[in-house]
C-alpha atoms as a PDB file:
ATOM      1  CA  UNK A   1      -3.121 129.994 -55.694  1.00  0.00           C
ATOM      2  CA  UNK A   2      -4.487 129.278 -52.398  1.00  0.00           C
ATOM      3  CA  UNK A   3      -8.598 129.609 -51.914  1.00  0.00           C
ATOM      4  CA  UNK A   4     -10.231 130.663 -48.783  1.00  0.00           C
ATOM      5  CA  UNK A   5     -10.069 127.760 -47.054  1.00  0.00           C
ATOM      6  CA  UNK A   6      -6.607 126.627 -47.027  1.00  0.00           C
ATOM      7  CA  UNK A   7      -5.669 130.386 -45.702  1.00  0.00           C
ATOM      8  CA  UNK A   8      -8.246 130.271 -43.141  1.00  0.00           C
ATOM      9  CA  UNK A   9      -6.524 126.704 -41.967  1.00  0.00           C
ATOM     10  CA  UNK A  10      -3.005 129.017 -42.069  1.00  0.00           C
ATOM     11  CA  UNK A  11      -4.569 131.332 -39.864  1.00  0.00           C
ATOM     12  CA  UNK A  12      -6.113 128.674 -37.488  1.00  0.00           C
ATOM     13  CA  UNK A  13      -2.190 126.667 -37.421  1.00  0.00           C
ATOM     14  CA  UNK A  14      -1.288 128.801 -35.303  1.00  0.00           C
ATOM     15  CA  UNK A  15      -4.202 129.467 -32.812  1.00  0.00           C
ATOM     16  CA  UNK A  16      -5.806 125.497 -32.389  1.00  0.00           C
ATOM     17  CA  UNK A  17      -3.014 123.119 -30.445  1.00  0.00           C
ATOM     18  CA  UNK A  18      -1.022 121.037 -32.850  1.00  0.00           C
ATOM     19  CA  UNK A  19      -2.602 117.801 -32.327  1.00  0.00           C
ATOM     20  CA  UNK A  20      -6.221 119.384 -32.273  1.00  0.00           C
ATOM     21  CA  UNK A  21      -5.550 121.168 -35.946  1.00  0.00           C
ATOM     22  CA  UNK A  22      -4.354 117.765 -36.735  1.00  0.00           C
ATOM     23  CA  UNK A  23      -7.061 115.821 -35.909  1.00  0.00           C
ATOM     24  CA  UNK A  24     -10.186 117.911 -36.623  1.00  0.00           C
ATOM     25  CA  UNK A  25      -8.741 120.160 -39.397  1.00  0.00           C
ATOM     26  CA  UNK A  26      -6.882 118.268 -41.486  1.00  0.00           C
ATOM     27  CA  UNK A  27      -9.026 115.961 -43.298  1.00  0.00           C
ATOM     28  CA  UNK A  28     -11.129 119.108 -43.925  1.00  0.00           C
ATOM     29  CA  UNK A  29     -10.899 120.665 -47.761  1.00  0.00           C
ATOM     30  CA  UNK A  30     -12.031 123.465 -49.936  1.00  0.00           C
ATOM     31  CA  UNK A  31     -15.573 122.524 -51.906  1.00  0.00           C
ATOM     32  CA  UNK A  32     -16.957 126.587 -53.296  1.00  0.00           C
ATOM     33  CA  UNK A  33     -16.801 129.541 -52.309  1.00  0.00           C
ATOM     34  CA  UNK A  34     -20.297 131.838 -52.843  1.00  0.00           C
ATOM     35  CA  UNK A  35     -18.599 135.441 -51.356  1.00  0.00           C
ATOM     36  CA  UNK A  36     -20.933 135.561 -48.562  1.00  0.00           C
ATOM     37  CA  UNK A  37     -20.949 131.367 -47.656  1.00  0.00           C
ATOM     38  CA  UNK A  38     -17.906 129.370 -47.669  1.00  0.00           C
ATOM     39  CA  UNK A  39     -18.386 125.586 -48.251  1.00  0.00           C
ATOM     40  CA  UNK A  40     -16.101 123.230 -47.065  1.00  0.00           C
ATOM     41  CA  UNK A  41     -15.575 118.887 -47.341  1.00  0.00           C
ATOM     42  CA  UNK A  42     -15.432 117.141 -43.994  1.00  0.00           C
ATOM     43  CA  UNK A  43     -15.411 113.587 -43.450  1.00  0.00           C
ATOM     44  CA  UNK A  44     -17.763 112.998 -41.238  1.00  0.00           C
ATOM     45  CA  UNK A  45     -20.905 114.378 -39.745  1.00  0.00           C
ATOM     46  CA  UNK A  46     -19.472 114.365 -36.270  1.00  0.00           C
ATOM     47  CA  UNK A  47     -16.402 116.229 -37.252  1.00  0.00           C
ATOM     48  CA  UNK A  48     -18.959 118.925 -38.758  1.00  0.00           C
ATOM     49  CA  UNK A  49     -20.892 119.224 -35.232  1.00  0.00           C
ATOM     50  CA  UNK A  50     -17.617 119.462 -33.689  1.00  0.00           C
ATOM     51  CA  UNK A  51     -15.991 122.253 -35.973  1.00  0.00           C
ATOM     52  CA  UNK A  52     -19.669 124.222 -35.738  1.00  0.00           C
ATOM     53  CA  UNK A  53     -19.532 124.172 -32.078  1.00  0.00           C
ATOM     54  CA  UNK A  54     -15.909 124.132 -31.286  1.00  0.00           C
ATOM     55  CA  UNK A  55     -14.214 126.037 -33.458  1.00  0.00           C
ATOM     56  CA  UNK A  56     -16.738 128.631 -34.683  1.00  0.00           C
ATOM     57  CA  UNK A  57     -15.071 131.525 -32.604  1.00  0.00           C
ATOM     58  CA  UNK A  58     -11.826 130.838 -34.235  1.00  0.00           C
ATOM     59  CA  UNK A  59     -12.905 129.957 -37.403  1.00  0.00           C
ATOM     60  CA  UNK A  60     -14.912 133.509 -38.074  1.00  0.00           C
ATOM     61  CA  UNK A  61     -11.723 135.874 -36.283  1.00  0.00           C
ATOM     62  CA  UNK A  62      -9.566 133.892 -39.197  1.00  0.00           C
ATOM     63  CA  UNK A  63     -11.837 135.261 -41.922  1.00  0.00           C
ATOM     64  CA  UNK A  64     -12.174 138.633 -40.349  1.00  0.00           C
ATOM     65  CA  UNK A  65      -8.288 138.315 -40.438  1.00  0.00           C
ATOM     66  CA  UNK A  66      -8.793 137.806 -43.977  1.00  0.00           C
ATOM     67  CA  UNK A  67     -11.210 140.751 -44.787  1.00  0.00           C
ATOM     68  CA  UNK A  68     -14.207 138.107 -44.997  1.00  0.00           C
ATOM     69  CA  UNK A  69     -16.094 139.259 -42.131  1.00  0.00           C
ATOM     70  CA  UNK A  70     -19.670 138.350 -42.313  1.00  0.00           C
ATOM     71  CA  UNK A  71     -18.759 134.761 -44.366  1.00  0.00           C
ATOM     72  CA  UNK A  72     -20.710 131.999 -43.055  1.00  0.00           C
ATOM     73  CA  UNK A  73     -19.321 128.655 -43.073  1.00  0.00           C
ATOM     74  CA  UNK A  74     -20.856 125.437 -44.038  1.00  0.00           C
ATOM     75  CA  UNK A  75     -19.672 121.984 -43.518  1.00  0.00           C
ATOM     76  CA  UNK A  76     -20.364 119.575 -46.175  1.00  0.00           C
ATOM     77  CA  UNK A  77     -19.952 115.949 -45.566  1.00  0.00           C
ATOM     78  CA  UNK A  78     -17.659 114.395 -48.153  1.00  0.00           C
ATOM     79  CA  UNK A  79     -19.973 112.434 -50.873  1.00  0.00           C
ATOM     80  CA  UNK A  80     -22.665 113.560 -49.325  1.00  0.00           C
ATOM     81  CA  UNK A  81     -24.738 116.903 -50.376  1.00  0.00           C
ATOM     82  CA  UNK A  82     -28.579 118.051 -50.296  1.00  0.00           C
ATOM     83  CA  UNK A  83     -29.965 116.011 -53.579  1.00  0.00           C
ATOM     84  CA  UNK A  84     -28.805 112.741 -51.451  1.00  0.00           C
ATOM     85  CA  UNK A  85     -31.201 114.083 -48.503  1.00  0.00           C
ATOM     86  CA  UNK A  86     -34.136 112.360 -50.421  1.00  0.00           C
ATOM     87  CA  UNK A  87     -32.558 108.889 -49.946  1.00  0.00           C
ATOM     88  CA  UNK A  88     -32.298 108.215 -46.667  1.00  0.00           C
END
Protein backbone atom coordinates (compact mmCIF):
# COMPACT_ATOMS: atom_id res chain seq x y z
CA UNK A 1 0.00 0.00 0.00
CA UNK A 2 1.28 3.26 -0.99
CA UNK A 3 1.51 6.19 1.95
CA UNK A 4 1.05 9.80 1.30
CA UNK A 5 4.10 10.54 0.05
CA UNK A 6 4.80 8.26 -2.70
CA UNK A 7 1.15 9.36 -4.19
CA UNK A 8 1.89 12.89 -3.76
CA UNK A 9 5.34 12.14 -5.91
CA UNK A 10 2.62 10.32 -8.56
CA UNK A 11 0.80 13.38 -8.65
CA UNK A 12 3.90 15.70 -8.97
CA UNK A 13 5.41 13.02 -12.12
CA UNK A 14 3.46 14.48 -14.10
CA UNK A 15 3.46 18.30 -13.35
CA UNK A 16 7.61 18.92 -12.43
CA UNK A 17 9.86 18.32 -15.87
CA UNK A 18 11.37 14.89 -15.98
CA UNK A 19 14.81 15.70 -15.13
CA UNK A 20 13.70 18.22 -12.30
CA UNK A 21 11.41 15.27 -10.51
CA UNK A 22 14.52 13.35 -11.02
CA UNK A 23 16.87 15.30 -9.45
CA UNK A 24 15.10 17.01 -6.52
CA UNK A 25 12.37 14.36 -5.89
CA UNK A 26 13.75 11.29 -6.09
CA UNK A 27 16.06 10.79 -3.33
CA UNK A 28 13.14 12.13 -1.23
CA UNK A 29 11.11 9.28 1.00
CA UNK A 30 8.22 8.76 3.29
CA UNK A 31 9.33 9.23 7.27
CA UNK A 32 5.33 9.69 9.30
CA UNK A 33 2.52 10.87 8.62
CA UNK A 34 0.62 12.97 11.74
CA UNK A 35 -2.96 13.71 9.56
CA UNK A 36 -2.45 17.32 9.66
CA UNK A 37 1.80 17.31 9.03
CA UNK A 38 3.39 15.11 6.61
CA UNK A 39 7.11 14.30 7.27
CA UNK A 40 9.30 13.42 4.70
CA UNK A 41 13.48 12.15 4.37
CA UNK A 42 15.59 14.35 2.15
CA UNK A 43 19.15 14.15 1.73
CA UNK A 44 20.29 17.20 2.19
CA UNK A 45 19.50 20.50 3.76
CA UNK A 46 19.76 22.32 0.48
CA UNK A 47 17.43 20.01 -1.28
CA UNK A 48 14.90 20.86 1.71
CA UNK A 49 15.27 24.82 1.04
CA UNK A 50 14.83 24.07 -2.48
CA UNK A 51 11.61 21.78 -2.28
CA UNK A 52 10.14 24.54 0.49
CA UNK A 53 10.62 27.29 -1.88
CA UNK A 54 10.32 25.69 -5.22
CA UNK A 55 7.97 23.30 -5.16
CA UNK A 56 5.57 24.33 -2.37
CA UNK A 57 2.77 25.42 -4.91
CA UNK A 58 2.86 22.07 -6.46
CA UNK A 59 3.47 20.12 -3.67
CA UNK A 60 0.13 21.43 -1.61
CA UNK A 61 -2.37 21.28 -5.17
CA UNK A 62 -1.03 17.37 -5.10
CA UNK A 63 -2.44 16.88 -1.60
CA UNK A 64 -5.53 18.88 -2.25
CA UNK A 65 -5.70 16.39 -5.25
CA UNK A 66 -5.57 13.87 -2.66
CA UNK A 67 -8.28 15.22 -0.21
CA UNK A 68 -5.33 16.42 2.22
CA UNK A 69 -5.89 19.99 1.95
CA UNK A 70 -4.58 21.87 4.84
CA UNK A 71 -1.41 19.11 5.33
CA UNK A 72 1.71 20.84 6.00
CA UNK A 73 4.83 19.41 4.85
CA UNK A 74 8.07 19.04 6.59
CA UNK A 75 11.39 18.13 5.28
CA UNK A 76 13.52 16.08 7.42
CA UNK A 77 17.12 15.68 6.65
CA UNK A 78 18.05 12.01 6.43
CA UNK A 79 19.93 10.98 9.89
CA UNK A 80 19.34 14.01 11.06
CA UNK A 81 16.17 15.03 13.40
CA UNK A 82 15.51 17.62 16.39
CA UNK A 83 17.29 15.57 19.47
CA UNK A 84 20.63 15.96 17.18
CA UNK A 85 19.96 19.93 17.26
CA UNK A 86 21.78 19.93 20.72
CA UNK A 87 25.06 18.74 19.12
CA UNK A 88 26.10 21.01 16.87
Amino acid sequence: MANLWDEVLEQLRGEVAGEDYRRWFSATSYASDAGDLLSVWVPSQGVGRLLETQYTDAIRRALEALGRAGTSVRFVVAGYDDEDEDDF
